[in-house]
Protein backbone atom coordinates (compact mmCIF):
# COMPACT_ATOMS: atom_id res chain seq x y z
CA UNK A 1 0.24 -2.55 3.35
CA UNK A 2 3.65 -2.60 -1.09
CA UNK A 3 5.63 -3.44 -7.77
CA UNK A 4 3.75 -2.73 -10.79
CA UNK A 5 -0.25 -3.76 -10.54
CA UNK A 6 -0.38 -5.86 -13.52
CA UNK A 7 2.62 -5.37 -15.83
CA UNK A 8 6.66 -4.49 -15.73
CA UNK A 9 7.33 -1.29 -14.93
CA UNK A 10 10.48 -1.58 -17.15
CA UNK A 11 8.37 -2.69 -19.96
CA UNK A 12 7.16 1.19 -20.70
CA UNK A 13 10.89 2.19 -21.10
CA UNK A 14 12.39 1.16 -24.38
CA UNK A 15 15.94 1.67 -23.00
CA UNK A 16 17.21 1.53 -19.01
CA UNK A 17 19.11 5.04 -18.72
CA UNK A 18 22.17 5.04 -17.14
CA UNK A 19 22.20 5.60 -13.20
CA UNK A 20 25.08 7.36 -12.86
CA UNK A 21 23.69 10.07 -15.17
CA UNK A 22 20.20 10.48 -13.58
CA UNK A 23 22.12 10.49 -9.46
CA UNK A 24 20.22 13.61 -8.79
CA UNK A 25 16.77 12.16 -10.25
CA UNK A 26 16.99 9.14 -8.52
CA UNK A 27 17.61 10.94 -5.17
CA UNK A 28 14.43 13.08 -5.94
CA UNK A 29 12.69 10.08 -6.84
CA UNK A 30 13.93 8.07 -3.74
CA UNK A 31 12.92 11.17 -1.46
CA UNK A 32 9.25 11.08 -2.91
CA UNK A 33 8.72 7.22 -2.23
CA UNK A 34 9.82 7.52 1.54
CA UNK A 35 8.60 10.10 2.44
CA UNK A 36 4.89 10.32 0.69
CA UNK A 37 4.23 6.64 0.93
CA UNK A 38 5.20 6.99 4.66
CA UNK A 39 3.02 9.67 4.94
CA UNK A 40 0.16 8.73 3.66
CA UNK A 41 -0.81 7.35 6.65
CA UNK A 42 -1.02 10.54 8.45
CA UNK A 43 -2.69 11.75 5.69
CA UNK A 44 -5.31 9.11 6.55
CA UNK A 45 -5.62 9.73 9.72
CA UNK A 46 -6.63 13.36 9.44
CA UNK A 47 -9.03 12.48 6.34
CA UNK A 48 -11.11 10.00 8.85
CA UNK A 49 -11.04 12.62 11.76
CA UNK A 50 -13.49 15.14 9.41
CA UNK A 51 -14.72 12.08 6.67
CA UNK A 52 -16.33 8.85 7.07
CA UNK A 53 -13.36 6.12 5.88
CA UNK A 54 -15.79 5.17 3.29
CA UNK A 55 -16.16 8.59 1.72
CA UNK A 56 -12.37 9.26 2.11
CA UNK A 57 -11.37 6.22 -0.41
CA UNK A 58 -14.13 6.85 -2.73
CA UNK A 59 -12.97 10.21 -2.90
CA UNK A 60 -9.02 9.57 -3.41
CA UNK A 61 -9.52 7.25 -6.01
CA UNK A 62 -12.61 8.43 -8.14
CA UNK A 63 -9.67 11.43 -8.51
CA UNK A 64 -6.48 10.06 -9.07
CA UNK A 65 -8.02 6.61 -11.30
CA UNK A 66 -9.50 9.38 -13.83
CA UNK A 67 -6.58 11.95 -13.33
CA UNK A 68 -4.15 9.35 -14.11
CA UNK A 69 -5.62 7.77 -16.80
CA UNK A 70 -5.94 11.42 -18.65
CA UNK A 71 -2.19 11.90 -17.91
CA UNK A 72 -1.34 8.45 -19.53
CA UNK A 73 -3.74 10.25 -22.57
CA UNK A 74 -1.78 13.16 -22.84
CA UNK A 75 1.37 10.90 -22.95
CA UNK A 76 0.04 8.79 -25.82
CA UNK A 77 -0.15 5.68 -23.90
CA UNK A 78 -3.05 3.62 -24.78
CA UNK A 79 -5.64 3.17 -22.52
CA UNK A 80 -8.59 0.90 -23.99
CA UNK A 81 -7.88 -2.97 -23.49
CA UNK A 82 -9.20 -5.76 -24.12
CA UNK A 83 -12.34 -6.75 -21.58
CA UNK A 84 -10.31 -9.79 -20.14
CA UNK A 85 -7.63 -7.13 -19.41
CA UNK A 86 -10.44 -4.61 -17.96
CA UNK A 87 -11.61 -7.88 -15.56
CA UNK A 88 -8.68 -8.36 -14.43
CA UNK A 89 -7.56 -4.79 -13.51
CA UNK A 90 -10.65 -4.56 -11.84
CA UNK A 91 -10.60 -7.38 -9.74
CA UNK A 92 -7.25 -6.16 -8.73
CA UNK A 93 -8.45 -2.65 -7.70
CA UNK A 94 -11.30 -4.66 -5.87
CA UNK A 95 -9.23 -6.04 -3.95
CA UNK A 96 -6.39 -3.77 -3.75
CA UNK A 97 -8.11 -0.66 -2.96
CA UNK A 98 -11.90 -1.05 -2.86
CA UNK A 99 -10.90 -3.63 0.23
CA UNK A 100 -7.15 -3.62 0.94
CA UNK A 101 -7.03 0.33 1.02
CA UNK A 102 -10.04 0.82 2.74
CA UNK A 103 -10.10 -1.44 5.69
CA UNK A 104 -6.82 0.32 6.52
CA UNK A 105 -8.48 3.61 6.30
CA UNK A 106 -11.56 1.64 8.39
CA UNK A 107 -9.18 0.97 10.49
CA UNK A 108 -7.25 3.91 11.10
CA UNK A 109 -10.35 5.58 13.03
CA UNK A 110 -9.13 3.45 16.37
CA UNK A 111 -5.45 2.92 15.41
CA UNK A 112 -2.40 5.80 15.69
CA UNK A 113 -0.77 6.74 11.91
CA UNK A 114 2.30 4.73 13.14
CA UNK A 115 0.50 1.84 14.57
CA UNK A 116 -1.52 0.87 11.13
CA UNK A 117 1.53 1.57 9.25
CA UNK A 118 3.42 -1.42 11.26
CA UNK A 119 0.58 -3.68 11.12
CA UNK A 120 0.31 -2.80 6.90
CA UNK A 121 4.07 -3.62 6.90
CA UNK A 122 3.48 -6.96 7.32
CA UNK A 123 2.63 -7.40 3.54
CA UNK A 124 5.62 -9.15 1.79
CA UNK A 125 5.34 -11.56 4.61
CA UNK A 126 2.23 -12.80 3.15
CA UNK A 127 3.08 -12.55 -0.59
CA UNK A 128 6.14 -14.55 0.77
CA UNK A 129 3.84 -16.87 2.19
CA UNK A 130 1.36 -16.93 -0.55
CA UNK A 131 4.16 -17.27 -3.67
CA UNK A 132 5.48 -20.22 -1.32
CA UNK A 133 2.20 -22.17 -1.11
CA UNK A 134 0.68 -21.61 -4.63
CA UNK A 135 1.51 -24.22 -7.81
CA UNK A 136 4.88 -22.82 -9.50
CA UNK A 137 5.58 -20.10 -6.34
CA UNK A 138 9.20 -19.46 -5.59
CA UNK A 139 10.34 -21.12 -2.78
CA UNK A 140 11.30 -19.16 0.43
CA UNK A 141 15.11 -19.94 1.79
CA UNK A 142 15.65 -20.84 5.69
CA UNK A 143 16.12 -17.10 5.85
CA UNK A 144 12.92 -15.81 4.35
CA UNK A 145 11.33 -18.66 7.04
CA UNK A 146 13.32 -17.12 9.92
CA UNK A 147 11.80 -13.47 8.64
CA UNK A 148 8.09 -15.19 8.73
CA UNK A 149 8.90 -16.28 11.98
CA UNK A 150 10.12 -12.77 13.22
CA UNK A 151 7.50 -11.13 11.47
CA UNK A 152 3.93 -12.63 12.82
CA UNK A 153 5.88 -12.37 16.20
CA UNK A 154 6.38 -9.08 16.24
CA UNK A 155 2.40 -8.57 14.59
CA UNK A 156 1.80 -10.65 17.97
CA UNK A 157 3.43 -8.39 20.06
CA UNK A 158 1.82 -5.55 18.67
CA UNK A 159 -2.18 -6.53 19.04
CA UNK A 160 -1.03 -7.94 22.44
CA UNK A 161 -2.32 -4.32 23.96
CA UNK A 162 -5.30 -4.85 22.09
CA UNK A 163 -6.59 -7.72 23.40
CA UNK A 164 -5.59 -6.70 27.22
CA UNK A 165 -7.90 -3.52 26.42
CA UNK A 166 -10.30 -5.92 25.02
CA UNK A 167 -10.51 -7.55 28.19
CA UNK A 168 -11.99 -4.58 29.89
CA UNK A 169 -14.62 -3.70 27.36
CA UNK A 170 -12.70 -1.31 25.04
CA UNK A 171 -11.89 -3.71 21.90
CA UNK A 172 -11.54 -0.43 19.74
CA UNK A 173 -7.97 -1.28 19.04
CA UNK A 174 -8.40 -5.06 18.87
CA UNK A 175 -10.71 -4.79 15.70
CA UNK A 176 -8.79 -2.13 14.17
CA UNK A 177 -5.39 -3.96 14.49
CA UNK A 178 -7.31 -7.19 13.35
CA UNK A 179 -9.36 -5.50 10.20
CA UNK A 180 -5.60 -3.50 9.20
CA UNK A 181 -3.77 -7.41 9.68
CA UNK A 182 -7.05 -8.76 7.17
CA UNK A 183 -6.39 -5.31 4.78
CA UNK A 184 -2.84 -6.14 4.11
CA UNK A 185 -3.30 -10.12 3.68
CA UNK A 186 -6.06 -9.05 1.10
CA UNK A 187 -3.80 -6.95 -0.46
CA UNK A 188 -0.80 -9.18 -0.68
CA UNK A 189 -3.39 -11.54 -2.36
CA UNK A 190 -4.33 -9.09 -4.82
CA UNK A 191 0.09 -8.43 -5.70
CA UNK A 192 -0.08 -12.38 -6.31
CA UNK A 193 -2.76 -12.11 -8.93
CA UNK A 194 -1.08 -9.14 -10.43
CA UNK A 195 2.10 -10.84 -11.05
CA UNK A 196 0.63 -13.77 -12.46
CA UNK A 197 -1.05 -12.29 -14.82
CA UNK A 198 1.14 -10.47 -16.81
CA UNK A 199 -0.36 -8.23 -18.46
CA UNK A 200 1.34 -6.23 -21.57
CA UNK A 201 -0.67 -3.12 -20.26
CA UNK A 202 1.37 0.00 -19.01
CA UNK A 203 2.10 0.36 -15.27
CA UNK A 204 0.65 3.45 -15.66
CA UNK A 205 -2.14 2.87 -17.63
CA UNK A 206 -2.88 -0.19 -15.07
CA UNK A 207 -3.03 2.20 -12.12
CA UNK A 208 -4.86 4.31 -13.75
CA UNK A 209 -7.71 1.76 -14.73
CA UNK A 210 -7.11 -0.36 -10.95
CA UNK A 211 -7.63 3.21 -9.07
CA UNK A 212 -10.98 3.83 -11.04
CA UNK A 213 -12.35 0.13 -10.48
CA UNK A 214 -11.35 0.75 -6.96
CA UNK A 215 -12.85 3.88 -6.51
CA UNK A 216 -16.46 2.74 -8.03
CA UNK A 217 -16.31 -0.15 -5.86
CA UNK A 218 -15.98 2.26 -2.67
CA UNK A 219 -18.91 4.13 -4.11
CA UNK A 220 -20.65 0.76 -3.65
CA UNK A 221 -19.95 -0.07 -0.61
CA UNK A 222 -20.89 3.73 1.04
CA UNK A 223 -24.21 3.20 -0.53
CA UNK A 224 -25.05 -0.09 0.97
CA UNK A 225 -23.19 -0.02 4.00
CA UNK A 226 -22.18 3.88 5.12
CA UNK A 227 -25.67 4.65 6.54
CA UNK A 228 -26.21 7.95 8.17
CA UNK A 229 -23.39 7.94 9.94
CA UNK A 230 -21.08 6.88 7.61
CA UNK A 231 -21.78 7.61 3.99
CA UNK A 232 -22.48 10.93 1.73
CA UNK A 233 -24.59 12.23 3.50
CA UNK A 234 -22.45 12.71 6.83
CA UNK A 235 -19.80 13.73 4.74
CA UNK A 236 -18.96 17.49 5.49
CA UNK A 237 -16.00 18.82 3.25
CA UNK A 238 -13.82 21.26 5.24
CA UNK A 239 -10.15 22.67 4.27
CA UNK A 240 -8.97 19.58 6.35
CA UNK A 241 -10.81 17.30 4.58
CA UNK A 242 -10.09 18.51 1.11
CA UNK A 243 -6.14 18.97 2.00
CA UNK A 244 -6.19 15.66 2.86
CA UNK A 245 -7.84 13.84 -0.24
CA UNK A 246 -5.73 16.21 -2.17
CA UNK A 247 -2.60 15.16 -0.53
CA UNK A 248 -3.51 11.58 -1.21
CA UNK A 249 -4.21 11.88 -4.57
CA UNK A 250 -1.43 14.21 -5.64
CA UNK A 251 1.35 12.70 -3.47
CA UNK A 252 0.33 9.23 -2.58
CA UNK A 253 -1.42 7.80 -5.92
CA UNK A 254 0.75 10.27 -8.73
CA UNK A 255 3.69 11.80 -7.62
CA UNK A 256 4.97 8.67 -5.37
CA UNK A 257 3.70 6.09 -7.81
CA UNK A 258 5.53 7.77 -10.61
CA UNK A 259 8.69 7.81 -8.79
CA UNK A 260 8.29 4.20 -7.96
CA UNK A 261 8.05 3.41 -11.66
CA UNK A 262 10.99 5.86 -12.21
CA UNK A 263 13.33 3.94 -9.52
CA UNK A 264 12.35 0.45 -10.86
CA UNK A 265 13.45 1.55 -14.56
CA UNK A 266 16.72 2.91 -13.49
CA UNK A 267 18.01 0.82 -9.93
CA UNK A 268 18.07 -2.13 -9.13
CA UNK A 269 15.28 -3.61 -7.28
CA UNK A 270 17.28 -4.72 -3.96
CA UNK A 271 17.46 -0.76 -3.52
CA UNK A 272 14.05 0.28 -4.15
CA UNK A 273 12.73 -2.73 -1.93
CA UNK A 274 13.82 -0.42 1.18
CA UNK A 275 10.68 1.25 0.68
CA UNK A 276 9.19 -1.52 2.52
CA UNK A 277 11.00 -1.50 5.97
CA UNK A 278 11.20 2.91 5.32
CA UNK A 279 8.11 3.73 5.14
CA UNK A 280 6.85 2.70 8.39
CA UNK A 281 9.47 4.45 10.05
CA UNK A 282 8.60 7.93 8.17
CA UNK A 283 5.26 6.71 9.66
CA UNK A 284 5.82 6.56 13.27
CA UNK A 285 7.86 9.75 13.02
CA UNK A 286 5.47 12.04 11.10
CA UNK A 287 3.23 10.63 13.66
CA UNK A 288 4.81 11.77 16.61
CA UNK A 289 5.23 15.16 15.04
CA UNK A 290 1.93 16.63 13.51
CA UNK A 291 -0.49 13.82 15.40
CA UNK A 292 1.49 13.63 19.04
CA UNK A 293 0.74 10.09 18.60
CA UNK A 294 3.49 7.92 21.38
CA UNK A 295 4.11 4.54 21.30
CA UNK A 296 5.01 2.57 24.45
CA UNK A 297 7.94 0.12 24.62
CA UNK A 298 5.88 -3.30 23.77
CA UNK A 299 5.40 -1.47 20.38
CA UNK A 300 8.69 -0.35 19.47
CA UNK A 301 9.75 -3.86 20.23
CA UNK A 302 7.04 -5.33 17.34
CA UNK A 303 8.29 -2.51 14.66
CA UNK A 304 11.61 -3.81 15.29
CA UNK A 305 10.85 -7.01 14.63
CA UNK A 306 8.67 -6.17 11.62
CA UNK A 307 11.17 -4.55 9.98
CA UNK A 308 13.78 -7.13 10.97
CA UNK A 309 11.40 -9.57 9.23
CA UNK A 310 10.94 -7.42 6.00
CA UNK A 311 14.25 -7.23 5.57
CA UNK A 312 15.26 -10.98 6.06
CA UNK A 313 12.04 -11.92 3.50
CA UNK A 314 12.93 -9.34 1.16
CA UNK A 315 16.81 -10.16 0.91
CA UNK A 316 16.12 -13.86 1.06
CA UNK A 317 13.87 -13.67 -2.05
CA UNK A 318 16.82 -11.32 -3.91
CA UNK A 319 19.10 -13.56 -2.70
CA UNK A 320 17.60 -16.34 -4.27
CA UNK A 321 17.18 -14.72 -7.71
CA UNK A 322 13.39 -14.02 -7.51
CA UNK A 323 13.72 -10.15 -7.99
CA UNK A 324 9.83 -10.09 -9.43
CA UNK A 325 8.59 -11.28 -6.70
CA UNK A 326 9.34 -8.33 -4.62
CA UNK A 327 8.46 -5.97 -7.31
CA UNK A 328 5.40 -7.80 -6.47
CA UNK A 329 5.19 -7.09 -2.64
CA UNK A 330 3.22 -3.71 -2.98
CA UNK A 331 1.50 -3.24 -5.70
CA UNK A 332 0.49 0.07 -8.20
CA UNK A 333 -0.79 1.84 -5.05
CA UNK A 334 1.23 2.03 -1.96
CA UNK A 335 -1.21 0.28 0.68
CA UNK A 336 -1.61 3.44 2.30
């Protein structure tokens, strides 16, 4: 699952700083995108192990929403906006992160770390898609159509083991591969609306404000829908549990989201767009490490042509002088 929410991340900084004088920063700030955005699907996966998914997004972003927003406070950034502003951001975290968010975490309960974050990768292949279809998109070259092409190929390949599971009665990974597929084409829909509206709000204050709507809305949808099973009360809050809505918040929503921001103010956006076709790798390996999870030959061949696809999509778009729209292709939160 992938750009400022709502606003230009370069629109906070008064003045672009020099790279060449920031090499070590933007090294740091590199590090922290690829590896904590990759890794927050791990994270994931041990939250829903001890939490019900529901609980685990409702907890990660009633924290980080109101812990961001007090750090944009304490950096004299204004946070109250207009209620048409307020709509809008909400509607995005709706969508971003009280659905997008947390069908992948849904769906992380029968899919490996790795898996979901393959399936999640397929996001700027639908803002592609989307941006191409709307009234005044940009217009994907025969290059970005050759990397749609790739792309839902290699998302075929993947669920392929799904459905021959499926066949035999255990459809576990079928709707898991098909609700994280429905997560990021949510999400990609949700970066659309974010560009186009243009709002002078600050990324960070936007984040901030999404993460909160987002959080509420998961609050929401564990009291109608968790049950017994799967809302509060089931919830038990062990070390693992707490370690891992601690790593999300701290690593995934603030420290990995600020270094986004950071990279976007100081290189250009054809670099920091290799988050996209990175983080899945950092992914699958984390994965093999702390989970043991293995993936079989059938699925190394859809990664590669995932990331193959990313990468023709993403470089077409550049290519064709439509940097914003990749700024665009994962939003405030990283879809993990």
């Amino acid at each position: 699952m992938p750009p400022t929410a709502s606003s230009s991340p370069s629109a906070s900084a008064p003045e672009r700083p020099n790279p060449s004088q920031n090499a070590s920063r933007i090294l740091i700030a590199f590090g922290c995108v690829y590896f904590f955005w990759g890794s927050t699907f791990v994270a994931i996966r041990f939250g829903v192990a001890v939490l019900p998914a529901l609980v685990l997004s409702s907890a990660r972003y009633l924290i980080a929403g109101p812990l961001m927003l007090a750090l944009c406070a304490l950096g004299g950034l204004r946070l109250r906006q207009s209620w048409r502003n307020l709509g809008i951001l909400a509607l995005i975290g709706v969508l971003m992160l009280g659905l997008g968010n947390t069908g992948l975490v849904w769906s992380e309960q029968f899919l490996s770390s790795g898996f979901a974050s393959l399936l999640i990768a397929s996001i700027p292949l639908f803002v592609a898609i989307l941006e191409t279809v709307l009234p005044n998109g940009e217009r994907l070259r025969t290059r970005g159509w050759l990397g749609i092409a790739v792309g839902f190929t290699g998302l075929l390949i993947l669920v392929i083991p799904g459905l021959r599971e499926s066949r035999h009665g255990h459809s576990g990974q079928l709707i898991g591969a098909t609700v994280a597929i429905a997560s990021a084409f949510v999400w990609s829909c949700a970066s659309v609306l974010a560009r186009r509206s243009r709002l002078p709000v600050s990324p960070f204050v936007a984040a901030g404000w999404e993460m909160t709507f987002g959080g509420l809305f998961n609050v929401l949808l564990t009291l109608a829908f968790g049950g017994r099973s799967g809302g509060f009360g089931a919830a038990h809050f062990s070390m693992q549990a707490a370690l891992s809505v601690a790593y999300l918040v701290v690593f995934g929503s603030l420290v990995g989201y600020s270094s986004y921001v950071y990279l976007l103010d100081n290189v250009p956006v054809a670099k920091v767009s290799t988050y996209a076709y990175i983080n899945p790798i950092v992914a699958v390996i984390l994965g093999a490490i702390f989970l043991r999870e293995r993936m079989v030959a059938i699925e190394y061949a859809g990664m590669t042509a995932i990331l193959i696809a990313v990468y023709l999509v993403t470089s077409s778009k550049l290519q064709s002088g439509a940097p914003a729209a990749i700024e665009e292709c994962v939003a405030a939160e990283p879809p993990a």
